[in-house]
Protein backbone atom coordinates (compact mmCIF):
# COMPACT_ATOMS: atom_id res chain seq x y z
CA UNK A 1 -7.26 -18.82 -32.67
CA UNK A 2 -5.15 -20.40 -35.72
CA UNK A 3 -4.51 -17.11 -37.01
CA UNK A 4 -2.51 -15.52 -33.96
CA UNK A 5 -1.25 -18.77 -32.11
CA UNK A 6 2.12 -18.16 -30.86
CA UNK A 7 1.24 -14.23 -31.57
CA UNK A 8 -0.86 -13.21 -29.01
CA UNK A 9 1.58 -11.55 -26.69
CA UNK A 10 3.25 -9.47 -29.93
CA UNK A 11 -0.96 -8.32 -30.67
CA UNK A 12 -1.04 -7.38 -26.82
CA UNK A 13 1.70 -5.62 -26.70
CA UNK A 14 1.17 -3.88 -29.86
CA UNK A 15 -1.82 -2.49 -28.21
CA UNK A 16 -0.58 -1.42 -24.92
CA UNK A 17 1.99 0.70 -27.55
CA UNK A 18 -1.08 2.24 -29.53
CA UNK A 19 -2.98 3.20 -26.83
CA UNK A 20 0.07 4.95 -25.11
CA UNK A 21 0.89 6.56 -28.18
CA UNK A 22 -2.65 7.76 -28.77
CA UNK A 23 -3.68 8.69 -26.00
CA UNK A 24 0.04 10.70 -25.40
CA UNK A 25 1.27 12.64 -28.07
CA UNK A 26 -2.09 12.56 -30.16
CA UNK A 27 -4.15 13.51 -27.72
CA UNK A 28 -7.00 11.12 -28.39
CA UNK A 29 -9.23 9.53 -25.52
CA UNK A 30 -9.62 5.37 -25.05
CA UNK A 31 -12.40 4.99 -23.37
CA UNK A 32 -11.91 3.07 -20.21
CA UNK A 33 -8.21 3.51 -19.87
CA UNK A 34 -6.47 6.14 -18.52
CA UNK A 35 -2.76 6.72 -19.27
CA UNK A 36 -2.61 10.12 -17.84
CA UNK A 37 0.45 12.30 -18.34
CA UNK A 38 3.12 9.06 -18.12
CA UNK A 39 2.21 7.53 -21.82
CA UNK A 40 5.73 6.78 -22.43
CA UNK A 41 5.78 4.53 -19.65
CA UNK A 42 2.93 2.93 -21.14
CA UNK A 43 4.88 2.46 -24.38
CA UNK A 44 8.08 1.73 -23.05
CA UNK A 45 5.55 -1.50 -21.13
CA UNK A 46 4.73 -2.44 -24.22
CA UNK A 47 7.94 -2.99 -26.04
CA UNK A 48 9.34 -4.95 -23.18
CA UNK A 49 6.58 -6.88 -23.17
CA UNK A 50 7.42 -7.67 -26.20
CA UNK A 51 11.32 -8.00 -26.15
CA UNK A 52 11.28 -10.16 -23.12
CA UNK A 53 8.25 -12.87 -24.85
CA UNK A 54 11.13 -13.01 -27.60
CA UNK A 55 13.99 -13.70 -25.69
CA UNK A 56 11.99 -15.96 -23.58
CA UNK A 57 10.89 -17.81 -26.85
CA UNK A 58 14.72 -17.68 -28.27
CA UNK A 59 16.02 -19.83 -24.96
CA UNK A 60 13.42 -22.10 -24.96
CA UNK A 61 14.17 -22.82 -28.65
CA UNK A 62 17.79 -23.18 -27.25
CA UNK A 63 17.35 -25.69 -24.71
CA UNK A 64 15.25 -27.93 -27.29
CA UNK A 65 17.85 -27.71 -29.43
CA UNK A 66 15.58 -26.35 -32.75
């Protein structure tokens, strides 16, 4: 796991974005997840996944002083 360590939260929440945006306005099926008609919510999840694992990483980088 050398490859995404410290990145596995961005890769999750990148796909939580491409499935809403697939399965919203493209149309396309996932099979085995069903967004339904709210696939904005689903991307709107994803990037605040994403914001708050960054701010969460910025204080902690704060408090240890780096």
């Amino acid at each position: 796991m050398f490859l995404v360590d410290g990145y596995k939260t961005y890769v999750v929440a990148a796909a939580i974005i491409l499935i809403g945006i697939a399965e919203g306005p493209l149309g396309l099926d996932v099979p085995g997840i069903a967004v339904g008609d709210d696939w904005l919510a689903w991307v709107m999840s994803g990037l605040g996944l994403g914001s708050v694992r960054d701010a969460i990483r910025k204080l902690i980088d704060a408090f240890a002083g780096n």
